[in-house]
C-alpha atoms as a PDB file:
ATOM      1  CA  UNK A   1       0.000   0.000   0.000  1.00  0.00           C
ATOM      2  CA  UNK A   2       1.529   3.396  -0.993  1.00  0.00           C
ATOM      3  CA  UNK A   3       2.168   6.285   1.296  1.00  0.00           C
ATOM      4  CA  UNK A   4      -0.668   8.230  -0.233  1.00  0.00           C
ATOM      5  CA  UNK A   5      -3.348   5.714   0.013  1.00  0.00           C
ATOM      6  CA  UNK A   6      -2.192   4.738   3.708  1.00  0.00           C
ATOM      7  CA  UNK A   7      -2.834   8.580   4.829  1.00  0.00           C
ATOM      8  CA  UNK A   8      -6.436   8.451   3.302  1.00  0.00           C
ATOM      9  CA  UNK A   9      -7.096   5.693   4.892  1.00  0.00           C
ATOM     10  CA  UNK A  10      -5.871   6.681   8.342  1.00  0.00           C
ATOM     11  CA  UNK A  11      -6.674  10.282   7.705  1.00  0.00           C
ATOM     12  CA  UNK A  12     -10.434   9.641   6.345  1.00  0.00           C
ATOM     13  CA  UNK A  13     -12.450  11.392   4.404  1.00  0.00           C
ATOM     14  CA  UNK A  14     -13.411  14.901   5.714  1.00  0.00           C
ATOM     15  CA  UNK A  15     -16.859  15.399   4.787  1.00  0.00           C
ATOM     16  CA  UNK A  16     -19.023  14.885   7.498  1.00  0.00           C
ATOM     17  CA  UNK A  17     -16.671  14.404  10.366  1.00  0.00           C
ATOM     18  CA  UNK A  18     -15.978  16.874  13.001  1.00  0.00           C
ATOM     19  CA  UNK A  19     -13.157  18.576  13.271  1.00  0.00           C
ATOM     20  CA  UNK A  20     -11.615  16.975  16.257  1.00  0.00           C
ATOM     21  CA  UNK A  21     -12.146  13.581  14.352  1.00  0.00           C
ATOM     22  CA  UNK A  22     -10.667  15.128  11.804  1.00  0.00           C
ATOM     23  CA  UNK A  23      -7.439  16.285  13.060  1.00  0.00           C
ATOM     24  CA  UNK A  24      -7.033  13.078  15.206  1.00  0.00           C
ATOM     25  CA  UNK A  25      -6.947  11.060  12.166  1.00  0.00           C
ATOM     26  CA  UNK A  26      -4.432  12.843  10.912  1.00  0.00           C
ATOM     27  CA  UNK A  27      -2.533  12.684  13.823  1.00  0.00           C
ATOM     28  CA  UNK A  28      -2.517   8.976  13.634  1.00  0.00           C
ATOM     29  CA  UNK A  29      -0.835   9.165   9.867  1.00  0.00           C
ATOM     30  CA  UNK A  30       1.716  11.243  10.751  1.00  0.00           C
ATOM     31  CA  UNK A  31       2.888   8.570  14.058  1.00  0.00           C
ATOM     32  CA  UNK A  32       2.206   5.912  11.091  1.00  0.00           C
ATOM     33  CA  UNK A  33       5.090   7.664   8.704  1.00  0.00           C
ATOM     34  CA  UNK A  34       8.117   6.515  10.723  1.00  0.00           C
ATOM     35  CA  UNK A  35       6.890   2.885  11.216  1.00  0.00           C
ATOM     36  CA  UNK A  36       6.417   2.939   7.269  1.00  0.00           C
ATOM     37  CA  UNK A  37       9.690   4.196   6.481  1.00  0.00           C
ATOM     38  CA  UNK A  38      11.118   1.692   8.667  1.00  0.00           C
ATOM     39  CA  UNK A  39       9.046  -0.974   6.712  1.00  0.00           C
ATOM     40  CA  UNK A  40      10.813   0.132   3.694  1.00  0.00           C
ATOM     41  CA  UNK A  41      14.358  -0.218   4.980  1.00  0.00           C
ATOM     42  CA  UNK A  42      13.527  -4.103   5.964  1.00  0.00           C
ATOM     43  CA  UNK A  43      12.774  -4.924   2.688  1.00  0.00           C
ATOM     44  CA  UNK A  44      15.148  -7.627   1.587  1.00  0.00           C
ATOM     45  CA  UNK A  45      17.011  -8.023  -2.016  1.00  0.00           C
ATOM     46  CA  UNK A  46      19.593 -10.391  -3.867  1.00  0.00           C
ATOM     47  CA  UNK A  47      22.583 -10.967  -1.732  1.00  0.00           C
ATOM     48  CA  UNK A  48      21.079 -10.479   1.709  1.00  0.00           C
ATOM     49  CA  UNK A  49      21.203 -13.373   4.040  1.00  0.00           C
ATOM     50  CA  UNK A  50      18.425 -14.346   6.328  1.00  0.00           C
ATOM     51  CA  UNK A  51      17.521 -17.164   8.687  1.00  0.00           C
ATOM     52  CA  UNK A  52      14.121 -19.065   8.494  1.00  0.00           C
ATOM     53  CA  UNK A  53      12.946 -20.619  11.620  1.00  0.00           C
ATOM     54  CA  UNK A  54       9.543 -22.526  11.711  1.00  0.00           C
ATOM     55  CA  UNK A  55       7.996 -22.491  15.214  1.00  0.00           C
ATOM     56  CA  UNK A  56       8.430 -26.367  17.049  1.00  0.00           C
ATOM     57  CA  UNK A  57       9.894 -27.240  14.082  1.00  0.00           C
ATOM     58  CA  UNK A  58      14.034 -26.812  14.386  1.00  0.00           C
ATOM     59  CA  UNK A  59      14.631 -28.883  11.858  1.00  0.00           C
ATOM     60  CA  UNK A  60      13.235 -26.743   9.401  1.00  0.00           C
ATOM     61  CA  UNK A  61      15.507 -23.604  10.598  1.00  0.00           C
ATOM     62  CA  UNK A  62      17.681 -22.467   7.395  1.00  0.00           C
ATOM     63  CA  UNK A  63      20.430 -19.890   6.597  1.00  0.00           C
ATOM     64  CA  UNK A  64      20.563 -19.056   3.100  1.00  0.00           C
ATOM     65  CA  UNK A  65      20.999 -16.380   0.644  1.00  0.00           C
ATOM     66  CA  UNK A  66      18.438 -14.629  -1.728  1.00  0.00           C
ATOM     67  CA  UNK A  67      19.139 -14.920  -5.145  1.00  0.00           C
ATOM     68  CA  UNK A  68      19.514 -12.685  -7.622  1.00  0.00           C
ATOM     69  CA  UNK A  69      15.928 -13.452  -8.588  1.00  0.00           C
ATOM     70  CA  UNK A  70      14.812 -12.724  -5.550  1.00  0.00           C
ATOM     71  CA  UNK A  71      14.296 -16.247  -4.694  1.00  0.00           C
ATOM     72  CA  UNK A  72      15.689 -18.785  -1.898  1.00  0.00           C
ATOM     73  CA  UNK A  73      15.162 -22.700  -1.300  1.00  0.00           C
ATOM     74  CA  UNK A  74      13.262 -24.005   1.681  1.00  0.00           C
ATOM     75  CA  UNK A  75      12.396 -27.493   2.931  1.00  0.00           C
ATOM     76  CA  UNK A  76       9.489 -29.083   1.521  1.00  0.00           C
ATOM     77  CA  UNK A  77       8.096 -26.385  -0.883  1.00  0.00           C
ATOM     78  CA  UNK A  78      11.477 -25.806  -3.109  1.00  0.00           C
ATOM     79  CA  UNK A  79      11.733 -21.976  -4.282  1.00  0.00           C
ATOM     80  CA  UNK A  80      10.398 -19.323  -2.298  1.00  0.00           C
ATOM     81  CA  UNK A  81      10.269 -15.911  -3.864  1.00  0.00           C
ATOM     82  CA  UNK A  82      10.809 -13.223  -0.804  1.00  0.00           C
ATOM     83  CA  UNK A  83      12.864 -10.408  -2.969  1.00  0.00           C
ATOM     84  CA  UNK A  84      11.254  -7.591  -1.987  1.00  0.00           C
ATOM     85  CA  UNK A  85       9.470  -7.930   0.955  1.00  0.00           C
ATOM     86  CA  UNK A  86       9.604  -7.390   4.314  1.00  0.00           C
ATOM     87  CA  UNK A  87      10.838  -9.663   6.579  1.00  0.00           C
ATOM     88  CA  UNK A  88       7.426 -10.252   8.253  1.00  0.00           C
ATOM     89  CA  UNK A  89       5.826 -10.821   4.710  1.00  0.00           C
ATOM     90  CA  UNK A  90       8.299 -12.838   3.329  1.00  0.00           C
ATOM     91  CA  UNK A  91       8.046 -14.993   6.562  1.00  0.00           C
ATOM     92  CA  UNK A  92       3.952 -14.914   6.146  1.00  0.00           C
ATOM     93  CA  UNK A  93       4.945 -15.971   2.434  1.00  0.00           C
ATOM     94  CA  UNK A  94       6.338 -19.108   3.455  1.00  0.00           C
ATOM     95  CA  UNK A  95       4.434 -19.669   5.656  1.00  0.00           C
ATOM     96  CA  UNK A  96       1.377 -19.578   2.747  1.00  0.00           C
ATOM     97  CA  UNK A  97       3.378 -22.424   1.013  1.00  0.00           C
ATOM     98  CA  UNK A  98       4.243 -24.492   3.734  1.00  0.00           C
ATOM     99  CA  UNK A  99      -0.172 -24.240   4.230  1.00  0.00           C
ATOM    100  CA  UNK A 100      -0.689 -24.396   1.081  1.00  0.00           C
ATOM    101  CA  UNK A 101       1.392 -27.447   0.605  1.00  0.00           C
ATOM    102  CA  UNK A 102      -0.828 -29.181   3.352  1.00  0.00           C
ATOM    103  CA  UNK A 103       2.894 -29.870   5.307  1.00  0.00           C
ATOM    104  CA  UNK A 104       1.015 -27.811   8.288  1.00  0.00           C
ATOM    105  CA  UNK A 105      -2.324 -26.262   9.376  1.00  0.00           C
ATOM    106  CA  UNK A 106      -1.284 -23.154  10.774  1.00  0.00           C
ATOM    107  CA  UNK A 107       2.569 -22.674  10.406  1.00  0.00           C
ATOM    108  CA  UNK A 108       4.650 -19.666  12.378  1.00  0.00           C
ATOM    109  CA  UNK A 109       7.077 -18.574  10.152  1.00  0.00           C
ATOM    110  CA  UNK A 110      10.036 -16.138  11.332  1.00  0.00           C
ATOM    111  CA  UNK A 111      12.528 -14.478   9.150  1.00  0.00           C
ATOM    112  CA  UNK A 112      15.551 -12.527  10.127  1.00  0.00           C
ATOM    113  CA  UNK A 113      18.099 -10.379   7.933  1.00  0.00           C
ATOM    114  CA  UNK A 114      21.768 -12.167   8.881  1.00  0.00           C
ATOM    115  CA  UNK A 115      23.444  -9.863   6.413  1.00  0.00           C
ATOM    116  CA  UNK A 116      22.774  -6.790   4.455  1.00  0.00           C
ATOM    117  CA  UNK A 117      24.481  -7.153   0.663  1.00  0.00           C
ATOM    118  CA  UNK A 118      21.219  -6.104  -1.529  1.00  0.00           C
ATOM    119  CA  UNK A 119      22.102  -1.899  -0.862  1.00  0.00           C
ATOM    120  CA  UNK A 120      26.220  -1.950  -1.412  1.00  0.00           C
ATOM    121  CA  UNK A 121      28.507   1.095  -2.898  1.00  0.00           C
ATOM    122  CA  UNK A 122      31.896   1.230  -4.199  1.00  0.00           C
ATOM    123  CA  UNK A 123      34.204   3.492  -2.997  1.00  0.00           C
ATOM    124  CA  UNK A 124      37.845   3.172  -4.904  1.00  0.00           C
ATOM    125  CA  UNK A 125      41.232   4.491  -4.846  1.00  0.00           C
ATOM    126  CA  UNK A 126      43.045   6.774  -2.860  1.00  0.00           C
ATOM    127  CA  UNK A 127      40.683   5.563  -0.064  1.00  0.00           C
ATOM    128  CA  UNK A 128      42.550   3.666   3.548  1.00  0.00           C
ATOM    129  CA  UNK A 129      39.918   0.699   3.100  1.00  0.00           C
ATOM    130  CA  UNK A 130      38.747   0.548  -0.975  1.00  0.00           C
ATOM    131  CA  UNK A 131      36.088  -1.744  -1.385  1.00  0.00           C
ATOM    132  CA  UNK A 132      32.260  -2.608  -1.170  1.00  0.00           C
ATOM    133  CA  UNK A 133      30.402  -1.119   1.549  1.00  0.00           C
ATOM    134  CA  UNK A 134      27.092  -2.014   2.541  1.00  0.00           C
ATOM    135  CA  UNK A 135      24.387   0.260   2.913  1.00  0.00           C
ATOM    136  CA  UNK A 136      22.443   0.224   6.219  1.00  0.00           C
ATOM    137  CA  UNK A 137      19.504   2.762   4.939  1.00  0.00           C
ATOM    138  CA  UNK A 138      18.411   3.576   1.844  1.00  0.00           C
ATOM    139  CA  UNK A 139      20.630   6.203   1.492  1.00  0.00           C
ATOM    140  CA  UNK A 140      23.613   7.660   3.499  1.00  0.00           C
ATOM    141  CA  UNK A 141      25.410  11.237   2.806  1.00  0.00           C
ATOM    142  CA  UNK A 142      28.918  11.230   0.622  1.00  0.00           C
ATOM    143  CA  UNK A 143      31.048  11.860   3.969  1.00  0.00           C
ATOM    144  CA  UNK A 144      29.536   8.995   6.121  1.00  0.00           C
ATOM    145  CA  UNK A 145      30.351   6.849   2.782  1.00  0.00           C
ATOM    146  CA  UNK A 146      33.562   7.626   2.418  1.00  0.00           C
ATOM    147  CA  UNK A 147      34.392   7.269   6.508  1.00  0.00           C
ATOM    148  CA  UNK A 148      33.070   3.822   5.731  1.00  0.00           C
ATOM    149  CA  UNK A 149      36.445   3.321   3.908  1.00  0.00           C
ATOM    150  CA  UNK A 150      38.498   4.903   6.455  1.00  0.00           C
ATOM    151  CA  UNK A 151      38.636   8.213   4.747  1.00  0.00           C
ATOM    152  CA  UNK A 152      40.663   9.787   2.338  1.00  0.00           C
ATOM    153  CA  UNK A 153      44.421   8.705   2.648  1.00  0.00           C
ATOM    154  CA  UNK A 154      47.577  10.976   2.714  1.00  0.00           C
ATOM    155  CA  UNK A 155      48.086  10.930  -1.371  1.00  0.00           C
ATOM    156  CA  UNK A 156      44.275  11.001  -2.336  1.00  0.00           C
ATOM    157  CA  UNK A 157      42.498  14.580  -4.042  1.00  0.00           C
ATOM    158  CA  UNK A 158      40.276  16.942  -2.455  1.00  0.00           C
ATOM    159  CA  UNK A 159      37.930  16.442  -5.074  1.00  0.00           C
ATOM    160  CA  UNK A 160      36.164  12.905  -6.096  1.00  0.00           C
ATOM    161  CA  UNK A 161      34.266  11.377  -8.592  1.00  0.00           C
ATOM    162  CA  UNK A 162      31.058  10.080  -8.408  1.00  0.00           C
ATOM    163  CA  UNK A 163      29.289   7.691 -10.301  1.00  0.00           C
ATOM    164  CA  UNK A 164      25.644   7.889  -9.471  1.00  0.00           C
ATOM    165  CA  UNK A 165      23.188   5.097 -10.499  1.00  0.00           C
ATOM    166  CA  UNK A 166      19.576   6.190 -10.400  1.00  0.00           C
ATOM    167  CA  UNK A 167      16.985   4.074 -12.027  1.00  0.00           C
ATOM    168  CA  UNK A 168      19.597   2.183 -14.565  1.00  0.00           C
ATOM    169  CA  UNK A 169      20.616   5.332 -15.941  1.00  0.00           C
ATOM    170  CA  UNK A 170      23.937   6.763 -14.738  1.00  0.00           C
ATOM    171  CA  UNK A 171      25.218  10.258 -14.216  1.00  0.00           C
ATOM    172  CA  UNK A 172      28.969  11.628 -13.351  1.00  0.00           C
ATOM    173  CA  UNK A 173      29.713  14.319 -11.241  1.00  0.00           C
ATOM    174  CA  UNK A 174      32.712  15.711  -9.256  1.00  0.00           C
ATOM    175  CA  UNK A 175      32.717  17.243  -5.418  1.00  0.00           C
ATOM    176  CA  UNK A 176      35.940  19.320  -3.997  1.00  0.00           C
ATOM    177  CA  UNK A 177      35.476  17.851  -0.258  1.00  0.00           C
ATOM    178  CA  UNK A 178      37.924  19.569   1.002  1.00  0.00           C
ATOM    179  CA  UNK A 179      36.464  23.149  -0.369  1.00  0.00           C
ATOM    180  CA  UNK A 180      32.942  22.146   0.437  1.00  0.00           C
ATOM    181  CA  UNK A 181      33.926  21.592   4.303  1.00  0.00           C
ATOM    182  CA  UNK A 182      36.105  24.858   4.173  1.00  0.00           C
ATOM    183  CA  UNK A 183      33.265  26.838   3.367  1.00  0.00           C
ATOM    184  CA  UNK A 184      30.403  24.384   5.838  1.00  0.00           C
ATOM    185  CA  UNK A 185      28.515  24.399   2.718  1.00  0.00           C
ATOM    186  CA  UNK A 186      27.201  21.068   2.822  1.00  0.00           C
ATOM    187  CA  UNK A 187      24.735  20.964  -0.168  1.00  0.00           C
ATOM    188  CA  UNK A 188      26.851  19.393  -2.146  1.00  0.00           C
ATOM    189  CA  UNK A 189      26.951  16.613   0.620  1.00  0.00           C
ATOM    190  CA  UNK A 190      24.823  14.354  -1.618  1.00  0.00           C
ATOM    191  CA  UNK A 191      23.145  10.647  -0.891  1.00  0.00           C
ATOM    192  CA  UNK A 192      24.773   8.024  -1.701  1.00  0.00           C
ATOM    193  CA  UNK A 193      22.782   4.632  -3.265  1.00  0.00           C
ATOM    194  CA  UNK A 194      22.854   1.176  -3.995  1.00  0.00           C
ATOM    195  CA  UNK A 195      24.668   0.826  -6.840  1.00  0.00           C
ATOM    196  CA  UNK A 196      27.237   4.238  -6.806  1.00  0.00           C
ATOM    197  CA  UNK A 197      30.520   4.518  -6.962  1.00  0.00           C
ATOM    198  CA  UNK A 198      32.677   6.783  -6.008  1.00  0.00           C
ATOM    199  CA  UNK A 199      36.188   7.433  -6.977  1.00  0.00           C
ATOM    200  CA  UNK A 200      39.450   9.171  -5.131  1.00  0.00           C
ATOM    201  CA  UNK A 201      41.894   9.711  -7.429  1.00  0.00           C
ATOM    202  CA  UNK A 202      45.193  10.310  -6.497  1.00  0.00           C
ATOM    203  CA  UNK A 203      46.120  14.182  -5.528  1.00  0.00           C
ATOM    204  CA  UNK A 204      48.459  16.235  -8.081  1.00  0.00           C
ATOM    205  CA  UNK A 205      52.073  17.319  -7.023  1.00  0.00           C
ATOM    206  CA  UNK A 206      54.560  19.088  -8.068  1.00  0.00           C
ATOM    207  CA  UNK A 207      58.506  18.343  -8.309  1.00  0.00           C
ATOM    208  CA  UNK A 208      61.367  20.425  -6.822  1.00  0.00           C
ATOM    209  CA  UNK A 209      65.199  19.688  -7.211  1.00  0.00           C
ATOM    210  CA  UNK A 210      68.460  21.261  -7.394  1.00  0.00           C
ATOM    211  CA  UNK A 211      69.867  23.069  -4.725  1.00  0.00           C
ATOM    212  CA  UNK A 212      67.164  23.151  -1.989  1.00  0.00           C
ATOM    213  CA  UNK A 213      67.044  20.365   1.729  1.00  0.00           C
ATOM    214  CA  UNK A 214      64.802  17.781   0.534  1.00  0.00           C
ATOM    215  CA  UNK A 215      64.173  17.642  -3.544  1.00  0.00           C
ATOM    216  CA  UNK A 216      61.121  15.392  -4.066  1.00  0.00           C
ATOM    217  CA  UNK A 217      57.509  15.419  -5.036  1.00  0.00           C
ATOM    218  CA  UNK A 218      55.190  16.886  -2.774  1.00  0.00           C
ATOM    219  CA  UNK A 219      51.038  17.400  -2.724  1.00  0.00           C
ATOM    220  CA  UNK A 220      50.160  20.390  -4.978  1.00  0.00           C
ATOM    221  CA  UNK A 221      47.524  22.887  -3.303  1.00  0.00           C
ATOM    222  CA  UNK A 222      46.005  25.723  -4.712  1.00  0.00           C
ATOM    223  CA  UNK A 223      47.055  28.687  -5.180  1.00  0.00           C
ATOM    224  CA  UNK A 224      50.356  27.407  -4.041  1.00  0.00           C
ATOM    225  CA  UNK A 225      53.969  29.911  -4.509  1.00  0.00           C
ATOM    226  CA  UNK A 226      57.138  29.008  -5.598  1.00  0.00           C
ATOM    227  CA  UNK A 227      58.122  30.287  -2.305  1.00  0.00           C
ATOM    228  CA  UNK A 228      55.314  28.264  -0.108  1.00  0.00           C
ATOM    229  CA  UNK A 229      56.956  25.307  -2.543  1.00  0.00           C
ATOM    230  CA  UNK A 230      60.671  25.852  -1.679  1.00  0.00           C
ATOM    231  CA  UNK A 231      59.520  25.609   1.600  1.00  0.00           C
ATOM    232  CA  UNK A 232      57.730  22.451   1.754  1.00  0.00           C
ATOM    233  CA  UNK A 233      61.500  20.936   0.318  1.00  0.00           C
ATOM    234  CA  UNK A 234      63.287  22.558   3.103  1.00  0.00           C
ATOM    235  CA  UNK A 235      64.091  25.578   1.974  1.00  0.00           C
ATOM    236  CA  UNK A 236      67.140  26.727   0.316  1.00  0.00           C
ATOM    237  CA  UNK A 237      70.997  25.663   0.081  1.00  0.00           C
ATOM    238  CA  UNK A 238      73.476  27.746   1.464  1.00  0.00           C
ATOM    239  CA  UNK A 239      74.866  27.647  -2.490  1.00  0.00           C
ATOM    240  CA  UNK A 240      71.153  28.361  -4.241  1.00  0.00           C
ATOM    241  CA  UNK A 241      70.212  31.673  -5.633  1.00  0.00           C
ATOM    242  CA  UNK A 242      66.721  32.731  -5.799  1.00  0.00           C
ATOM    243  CA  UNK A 243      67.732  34.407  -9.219  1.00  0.00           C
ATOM    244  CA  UNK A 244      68.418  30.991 -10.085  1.00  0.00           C
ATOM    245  CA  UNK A 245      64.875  29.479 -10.445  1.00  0.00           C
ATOM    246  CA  UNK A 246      63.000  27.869 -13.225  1.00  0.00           C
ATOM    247  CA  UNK A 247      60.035  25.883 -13.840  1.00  0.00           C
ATOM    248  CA  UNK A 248      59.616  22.836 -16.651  1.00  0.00           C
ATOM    249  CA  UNK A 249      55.879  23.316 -17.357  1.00  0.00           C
ATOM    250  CA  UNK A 250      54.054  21.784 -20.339  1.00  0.00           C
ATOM    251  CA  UNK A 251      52.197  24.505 -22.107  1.00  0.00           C
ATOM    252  CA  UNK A 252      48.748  24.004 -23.917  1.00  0.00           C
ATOM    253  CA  UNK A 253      49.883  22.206 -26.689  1.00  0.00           C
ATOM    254  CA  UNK A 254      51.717  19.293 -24.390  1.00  0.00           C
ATOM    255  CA  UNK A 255      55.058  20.361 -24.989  1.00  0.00           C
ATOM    256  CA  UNK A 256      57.580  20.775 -21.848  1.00  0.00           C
ATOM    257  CA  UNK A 257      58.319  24.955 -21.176  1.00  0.00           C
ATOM    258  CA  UNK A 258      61.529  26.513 -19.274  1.00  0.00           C
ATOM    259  CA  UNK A 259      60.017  29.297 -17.442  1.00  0.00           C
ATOM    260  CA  UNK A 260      62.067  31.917 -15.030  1.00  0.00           C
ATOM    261  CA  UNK A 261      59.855  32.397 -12.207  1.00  0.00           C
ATOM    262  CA  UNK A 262      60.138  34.198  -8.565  1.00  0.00           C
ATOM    263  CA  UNK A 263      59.014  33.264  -5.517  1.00  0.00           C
ATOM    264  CA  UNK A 264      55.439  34.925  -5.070  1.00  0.00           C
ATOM    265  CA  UNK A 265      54.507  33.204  -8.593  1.00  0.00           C
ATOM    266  CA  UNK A 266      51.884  30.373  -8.709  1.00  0.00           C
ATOM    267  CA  UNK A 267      52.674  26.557  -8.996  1.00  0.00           C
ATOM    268  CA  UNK A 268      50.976  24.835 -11.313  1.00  0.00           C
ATOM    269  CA  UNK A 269      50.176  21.622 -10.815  1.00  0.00           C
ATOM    270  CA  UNK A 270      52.936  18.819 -12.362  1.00  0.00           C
ATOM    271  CA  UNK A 271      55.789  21.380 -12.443  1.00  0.00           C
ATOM    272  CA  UNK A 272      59.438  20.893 -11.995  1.00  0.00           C
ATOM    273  CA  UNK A 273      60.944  23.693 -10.208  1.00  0.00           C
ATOM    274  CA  UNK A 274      64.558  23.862 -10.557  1.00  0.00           C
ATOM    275  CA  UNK A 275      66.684  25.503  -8.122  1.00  0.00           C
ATOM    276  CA  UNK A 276      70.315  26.583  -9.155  1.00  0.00           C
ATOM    277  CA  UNK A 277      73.682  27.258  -7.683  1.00  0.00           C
ATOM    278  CA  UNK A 278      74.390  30.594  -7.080  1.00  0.00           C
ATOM    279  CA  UNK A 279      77.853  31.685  -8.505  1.00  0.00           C
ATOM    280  CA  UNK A 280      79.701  34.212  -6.253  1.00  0.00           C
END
């Protein structure tokens, strides 16, 4: 029964009720709504594993997975189809079989979830814990998904990619983390469902060498100076110049640039700042 029909029903009809009536009907919908949304997130699917018990009859008990038809084996009446349901219908369900199968006169069928695989996501990449993840609602936010897999790790991007999966049709976005918790602006903190996957992909860096501490790659962050760079390798040689400094750079059409730059220019992202030795 759909949400709509279940609040006229509980609701009634307002012509020629009082008021009071009326408004306590409604009253009783709106306690109704959570118990209905909870009926929704018990509804089992392919992959989820549930135990079957038949009351004073142990024997019967069975741990099994649904199918991806929706279906699982049980003793005496072969394929049960429970995809779908709730837990109590899909345990009244059986229980119809098992009756209708003249096995019993009145069986009491229980079913329990064991294991939740029907609502999973992906998260990959520059994650701590890549993997499948299941879902315990319908839905959960992009953050709570990715602390699933333990977070970003030290080399992974502010911004991900998202593959979202809505009604067999897919769509592709991208979300700067980082700059949406910066700002608090959490709109952009979107719901994750069965079936999306989302993507870390490893941060960009830049290279330094020559005469500075510690020549290496290191993270690339916006709006980053040559100075803020030089820093990050541990500073300058007692032999470097800081007239001395140039940057490999590939320009638009892919081909590697020498570029003289100071320190309060901008780093782009993949460049190889040189550092030379001064000559006194």
């Amino acid at each position: 029964m759909n949400l709509t029909l279940r609040l006229d029903v509980l609701c009634g009809a307002i012509r020629g009720r009082s008021l009071w009536a009326v408004l306590a009907g409604c009253a009783l919908a709106l306690l109704a709504l959570p118990a209905l949304g909870a009926e929704w997130l018990d509804r089992l699917g392919p992959g989820d594993g549930v135990r079957v018990t038949v009351f004073q009859y142990p024997d019967l008990t069975t741990e099994t997975r649904i199918s991806q038809g929706g279906t699982i084996t049980f003793p005496l009446v072969g394929e049960v189809k429970i995809g779908g349901l709730t837990t109590a219908a899909a345990g009244t369900e059986i229980a119809r079989q098992l009756k209708r199968g003249k096995y019993m006169l009145n069986p009491q069928v229980t079913v329990v979830m064991t294991e939740l695989r029907s609502r999973q996501v992906s998260i990959l990449g520059q994650v701590n814990k890549p993997g499948r993840y299941a879902l315990d609602e319908m839905s959960a936010k992009l953050t709570d998904v990715l602390a699933l897999a333990g977070g970003v790790n030290e080399v992974g991007a502010d911004t991900v990619h998202i593959v979202l999966n809505r009604d067999g049709k897919t769509e592709r976005m991208e979300i700067d983390i980082g700059a949406m918790v910066r700002s608090g602006d959490l709109s952009k903190n979107i719901d994750i469902r069965n079936g999306d996957t989302i993507y870390v992909q490893r941060a960009p860096v830049f290279y330094i060498y020559g005469e500075v501490r510690r020549a290496g790659s290191y993270r690339f962050e916006k709006n980053m100076t040559v100075m803020q760079a030089i820093s990050l390798g541990g500073g300058l040689t007692e032999r470097a110049t800081e007239r001395g400094i140039n940057v490999s750079r590939r320009g638009p059409d892919g081909k590697l640039q020498k570029v003289e730059v100071g320190l309060m220019d901008r780093v782009q992202p993949d460049d190889v700042i040189h550092v030379r030795e001064g000559w006194f």
